[in-house]
C-alpha atoms as a PDB file:
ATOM      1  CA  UNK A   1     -65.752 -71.826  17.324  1.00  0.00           C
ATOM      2  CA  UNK A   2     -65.536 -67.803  16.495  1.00  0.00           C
ATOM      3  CA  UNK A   3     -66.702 -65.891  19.495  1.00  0.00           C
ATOM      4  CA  UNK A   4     -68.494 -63.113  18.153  1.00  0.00           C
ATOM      5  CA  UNK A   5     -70.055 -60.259  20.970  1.00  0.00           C
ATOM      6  CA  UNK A   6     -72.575 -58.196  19.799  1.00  0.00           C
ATOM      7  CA  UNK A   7     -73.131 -54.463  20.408  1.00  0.00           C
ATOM      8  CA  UNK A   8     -76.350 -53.451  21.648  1.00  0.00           C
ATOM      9  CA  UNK A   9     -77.405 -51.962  17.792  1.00  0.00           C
ATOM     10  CA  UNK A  10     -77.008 -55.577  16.400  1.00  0.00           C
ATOM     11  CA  UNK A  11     -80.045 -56.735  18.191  1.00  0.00           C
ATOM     12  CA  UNK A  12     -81.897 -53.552  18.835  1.00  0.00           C
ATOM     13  CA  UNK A  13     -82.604 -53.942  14.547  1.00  0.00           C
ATOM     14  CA  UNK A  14     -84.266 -57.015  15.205  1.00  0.00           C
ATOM     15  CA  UNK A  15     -86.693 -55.954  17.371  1.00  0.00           C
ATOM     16  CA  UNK A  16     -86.934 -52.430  15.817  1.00  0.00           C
ATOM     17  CA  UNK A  17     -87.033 -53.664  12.748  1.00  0.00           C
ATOM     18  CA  UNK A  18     -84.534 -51.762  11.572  1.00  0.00           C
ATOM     19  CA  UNK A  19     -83.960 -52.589   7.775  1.00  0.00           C
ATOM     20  CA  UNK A  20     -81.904 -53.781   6.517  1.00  0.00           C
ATOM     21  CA  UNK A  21     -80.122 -54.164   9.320  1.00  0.00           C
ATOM     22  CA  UNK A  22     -82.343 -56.186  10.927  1.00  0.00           C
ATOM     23  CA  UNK A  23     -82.003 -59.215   8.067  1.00  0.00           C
ATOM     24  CA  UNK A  24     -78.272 -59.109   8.973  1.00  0.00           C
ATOM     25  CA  UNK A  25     -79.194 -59.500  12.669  1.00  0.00           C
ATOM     26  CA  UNK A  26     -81.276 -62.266  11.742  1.00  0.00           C
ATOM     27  CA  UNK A  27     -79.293 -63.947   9.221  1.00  0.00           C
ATOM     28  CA  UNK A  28     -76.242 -63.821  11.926  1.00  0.00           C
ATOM     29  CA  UNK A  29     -78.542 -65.389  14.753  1.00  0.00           C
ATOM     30  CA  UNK A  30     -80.356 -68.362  12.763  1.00  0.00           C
ATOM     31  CA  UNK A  31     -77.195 -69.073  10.548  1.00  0.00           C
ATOM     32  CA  UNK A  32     -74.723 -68.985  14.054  1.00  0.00           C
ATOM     33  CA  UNK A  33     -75.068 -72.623  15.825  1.00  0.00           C
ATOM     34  CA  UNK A  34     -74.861 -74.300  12.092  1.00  0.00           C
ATOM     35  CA  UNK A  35     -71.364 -72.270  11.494  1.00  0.00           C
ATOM     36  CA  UNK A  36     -69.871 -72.979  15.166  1.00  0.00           C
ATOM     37  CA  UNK A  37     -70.017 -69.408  15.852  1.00  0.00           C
ATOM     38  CA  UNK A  38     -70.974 -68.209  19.426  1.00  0.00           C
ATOM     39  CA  UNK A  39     -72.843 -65.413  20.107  1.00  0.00           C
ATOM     40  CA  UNK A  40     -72.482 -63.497  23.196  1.00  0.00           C
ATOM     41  CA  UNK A  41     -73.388 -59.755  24.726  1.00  0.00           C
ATOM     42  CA  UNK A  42     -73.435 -58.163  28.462  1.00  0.00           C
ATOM     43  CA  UNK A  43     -75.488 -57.934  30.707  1.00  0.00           C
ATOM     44  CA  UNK A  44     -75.640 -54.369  29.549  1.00  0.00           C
ATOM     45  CA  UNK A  45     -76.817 -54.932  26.602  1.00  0.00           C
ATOM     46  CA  UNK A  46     -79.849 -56.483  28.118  1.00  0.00           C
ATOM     47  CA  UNK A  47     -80.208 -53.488  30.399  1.00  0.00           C
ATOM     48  CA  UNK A  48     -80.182 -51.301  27.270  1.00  0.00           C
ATOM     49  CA  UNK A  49     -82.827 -53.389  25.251  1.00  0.00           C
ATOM     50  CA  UNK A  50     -84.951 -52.870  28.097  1.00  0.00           C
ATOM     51  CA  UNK A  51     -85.170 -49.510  28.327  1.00  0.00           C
ATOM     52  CA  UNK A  52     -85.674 -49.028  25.010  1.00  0.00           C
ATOM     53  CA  UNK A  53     -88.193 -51.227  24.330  1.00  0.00           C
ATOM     54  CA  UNK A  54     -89.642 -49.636  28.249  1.00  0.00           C
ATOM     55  CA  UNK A  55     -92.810 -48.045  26.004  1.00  0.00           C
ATOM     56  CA  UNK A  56     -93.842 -51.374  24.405  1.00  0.00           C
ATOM     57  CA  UNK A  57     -95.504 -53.307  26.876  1.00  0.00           C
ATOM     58  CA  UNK A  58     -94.095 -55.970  28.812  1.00  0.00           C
ATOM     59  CA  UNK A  59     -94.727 -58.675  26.895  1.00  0.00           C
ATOM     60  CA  UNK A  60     -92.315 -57.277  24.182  1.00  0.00           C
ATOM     61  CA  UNK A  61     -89.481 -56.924  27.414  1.00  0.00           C
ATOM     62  CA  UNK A  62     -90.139 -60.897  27.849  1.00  0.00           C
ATOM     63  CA  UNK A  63     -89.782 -61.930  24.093  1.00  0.00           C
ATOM     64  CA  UNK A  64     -87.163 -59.691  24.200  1.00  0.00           C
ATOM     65  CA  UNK A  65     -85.475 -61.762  26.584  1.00  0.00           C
ATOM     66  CA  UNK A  66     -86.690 -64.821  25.347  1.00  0.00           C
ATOM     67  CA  UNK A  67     -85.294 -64.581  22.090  1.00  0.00           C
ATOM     68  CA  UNK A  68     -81.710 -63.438  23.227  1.00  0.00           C
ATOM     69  CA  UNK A  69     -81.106 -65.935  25.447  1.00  0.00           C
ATOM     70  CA  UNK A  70     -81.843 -68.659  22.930  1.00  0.00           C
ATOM     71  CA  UNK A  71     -79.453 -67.627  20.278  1.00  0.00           C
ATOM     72  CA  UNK A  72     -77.270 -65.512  22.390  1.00  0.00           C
ATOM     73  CA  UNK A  73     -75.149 -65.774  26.060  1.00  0.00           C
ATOM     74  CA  UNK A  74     -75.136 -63.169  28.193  1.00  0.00           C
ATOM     75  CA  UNK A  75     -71.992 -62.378  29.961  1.00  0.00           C
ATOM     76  CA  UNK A  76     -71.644 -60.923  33.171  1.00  0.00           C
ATOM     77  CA  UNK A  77     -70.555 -56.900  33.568  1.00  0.00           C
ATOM     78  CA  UNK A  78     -68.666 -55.557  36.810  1.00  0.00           C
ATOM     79  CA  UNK A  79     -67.294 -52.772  38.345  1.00  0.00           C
ATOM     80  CA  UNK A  80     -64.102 -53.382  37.529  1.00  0.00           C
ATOM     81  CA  UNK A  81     -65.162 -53.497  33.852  1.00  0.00           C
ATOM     82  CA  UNK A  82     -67.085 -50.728  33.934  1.00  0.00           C
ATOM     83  CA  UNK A  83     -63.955 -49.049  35.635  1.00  0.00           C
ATOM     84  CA  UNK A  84     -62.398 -50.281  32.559  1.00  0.00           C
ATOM     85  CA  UNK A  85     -64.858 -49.066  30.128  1.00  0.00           C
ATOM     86  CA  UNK A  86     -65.139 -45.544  31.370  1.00  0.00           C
ATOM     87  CA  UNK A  87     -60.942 -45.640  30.235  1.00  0.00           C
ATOM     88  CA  UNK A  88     -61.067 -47.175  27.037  1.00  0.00           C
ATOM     89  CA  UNK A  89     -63.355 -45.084  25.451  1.00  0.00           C
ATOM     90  CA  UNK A  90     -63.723 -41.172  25.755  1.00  0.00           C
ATOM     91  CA  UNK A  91     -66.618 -40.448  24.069  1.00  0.00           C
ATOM     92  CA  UNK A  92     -69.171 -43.363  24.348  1.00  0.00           C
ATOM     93  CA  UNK A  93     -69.076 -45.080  28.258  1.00  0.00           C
ATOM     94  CA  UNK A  94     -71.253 -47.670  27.066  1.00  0.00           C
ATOM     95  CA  UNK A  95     -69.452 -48.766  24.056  1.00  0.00           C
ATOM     96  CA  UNK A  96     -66.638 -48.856  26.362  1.00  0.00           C
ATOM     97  CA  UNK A  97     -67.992 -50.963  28.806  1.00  0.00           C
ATOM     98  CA  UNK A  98     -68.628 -53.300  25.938  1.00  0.00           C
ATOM     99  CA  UNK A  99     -64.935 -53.120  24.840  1.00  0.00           C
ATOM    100  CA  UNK A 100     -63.968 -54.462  28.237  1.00  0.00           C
ATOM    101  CA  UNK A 101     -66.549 -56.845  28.913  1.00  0.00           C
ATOM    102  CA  UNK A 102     -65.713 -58.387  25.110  1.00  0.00           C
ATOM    103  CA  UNK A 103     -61.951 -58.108  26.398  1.00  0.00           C
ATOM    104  CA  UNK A 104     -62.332 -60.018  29.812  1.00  0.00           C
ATOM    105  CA  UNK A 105     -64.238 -62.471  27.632  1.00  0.00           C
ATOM    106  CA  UNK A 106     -62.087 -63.344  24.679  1.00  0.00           C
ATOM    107  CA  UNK A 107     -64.184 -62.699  22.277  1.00  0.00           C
ATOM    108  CA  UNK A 108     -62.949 -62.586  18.475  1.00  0.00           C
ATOM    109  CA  UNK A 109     -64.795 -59.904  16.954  1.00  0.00           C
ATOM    110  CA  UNK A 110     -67.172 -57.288  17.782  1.00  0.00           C
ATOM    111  CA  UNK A 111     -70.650 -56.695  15.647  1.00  0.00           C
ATOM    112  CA  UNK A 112     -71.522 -52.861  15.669  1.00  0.00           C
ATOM    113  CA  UNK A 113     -73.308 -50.902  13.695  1.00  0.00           C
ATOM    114  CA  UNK A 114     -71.130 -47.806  15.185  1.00  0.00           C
ATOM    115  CA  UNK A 115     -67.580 -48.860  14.101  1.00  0.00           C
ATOM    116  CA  UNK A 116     -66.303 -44.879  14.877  1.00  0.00           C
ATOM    117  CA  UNK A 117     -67.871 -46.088  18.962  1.00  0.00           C
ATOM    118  CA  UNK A 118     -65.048 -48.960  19.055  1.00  0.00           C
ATOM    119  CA  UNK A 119     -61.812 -46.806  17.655  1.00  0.00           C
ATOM    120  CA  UNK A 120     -58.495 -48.315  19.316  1.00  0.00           C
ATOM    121  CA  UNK A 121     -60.067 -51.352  20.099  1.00  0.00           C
ATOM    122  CA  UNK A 122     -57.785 -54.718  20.328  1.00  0.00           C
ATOM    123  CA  UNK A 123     -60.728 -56.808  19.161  1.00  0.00           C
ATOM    124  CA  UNK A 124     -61.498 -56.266  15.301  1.00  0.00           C
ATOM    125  CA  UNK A 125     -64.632 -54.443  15.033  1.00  0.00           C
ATOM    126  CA  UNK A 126     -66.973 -55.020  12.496  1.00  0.00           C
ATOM    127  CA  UNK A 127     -70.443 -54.657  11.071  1.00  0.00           C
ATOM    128  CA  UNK A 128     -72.689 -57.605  10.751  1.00  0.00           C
ATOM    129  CA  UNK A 129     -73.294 -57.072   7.267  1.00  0.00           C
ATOM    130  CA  UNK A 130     -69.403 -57.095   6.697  1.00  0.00           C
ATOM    131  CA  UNK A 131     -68.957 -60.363   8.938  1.00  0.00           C
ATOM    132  CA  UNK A 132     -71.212 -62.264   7.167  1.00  0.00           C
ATOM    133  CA  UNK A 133     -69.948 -61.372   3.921  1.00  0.00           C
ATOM    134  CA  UNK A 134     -66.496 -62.343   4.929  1.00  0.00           C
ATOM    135  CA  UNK A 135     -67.698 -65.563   6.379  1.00  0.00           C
ATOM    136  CA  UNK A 136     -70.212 -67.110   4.091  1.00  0.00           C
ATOM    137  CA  UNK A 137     -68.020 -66.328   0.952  1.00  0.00           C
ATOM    138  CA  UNK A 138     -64.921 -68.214   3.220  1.00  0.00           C
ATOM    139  CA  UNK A 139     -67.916 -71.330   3.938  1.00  0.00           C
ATOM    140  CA  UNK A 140     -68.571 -71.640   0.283  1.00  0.00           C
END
């Protein structure tokens, strides 16, 4: 099983639409249970989503929710590692944060559209796009 934690990007394309970004969010969520690779993102990230999607209506917030949940687990975010987060990262908080909740949660890789947000980080960091080219080509 890979853990794989996603940055908040990776599923804001989905429900932005963001092409082609978006079809690599996709891809990455329907192909993941079949490959034995396990999503996760914080709490954060769902935080985040919500804001941004705060001028849709509220329905969109619930599928929103809906559909992360299903393919992907949510981890918990503290103080501690948002202590942490505000360390590892001097010029994004929030993709610091993320670092250390991905950290405290042994994840394998990072998905991020914003590899220059995740410098210096002990996970590798990569985009979707690139993980899935990796990993299907490995499959086959």
């Amino acid at each position: 099983m890979i853990k794989l934690f996603l940055d908040t990007n990776v599923l804001a394309d989905i429900f932005f639409d963001r092409m082609p970004h978006s079809n690599h969010s996709l891809t990455l969520l329907t192909l993941a249970s079949d490959r034995s690779w396990q999503l996760s993102t914080s709490a954060l990230t769902i935080a985040n989503l919500l804001y941004l999607l705060r001028k849709q209506s509220k329905s969109k917030q619930q599928e929103c929710i809906e559909i992360v949940t299903k393919y992907v687990q949510v981890l918990d975010l503290n103080l501690e590692q948002i202590k942490q987060g505000i360390t590892l990262n001097h010029e994004d908080t929030e993709d610091g944060i993320q670092m250390a909740v991905a950290t405290a949660n042994n994840q394998e890789f990072i998905l991020t559209r914003d590899l220059k947000g995740f410098l210096n980080c002990s996970i590798p960091v990569k985009t979707v796009a690139e993980f899935l080219l990796e990993h299907l080509t490995l499959d086959q």
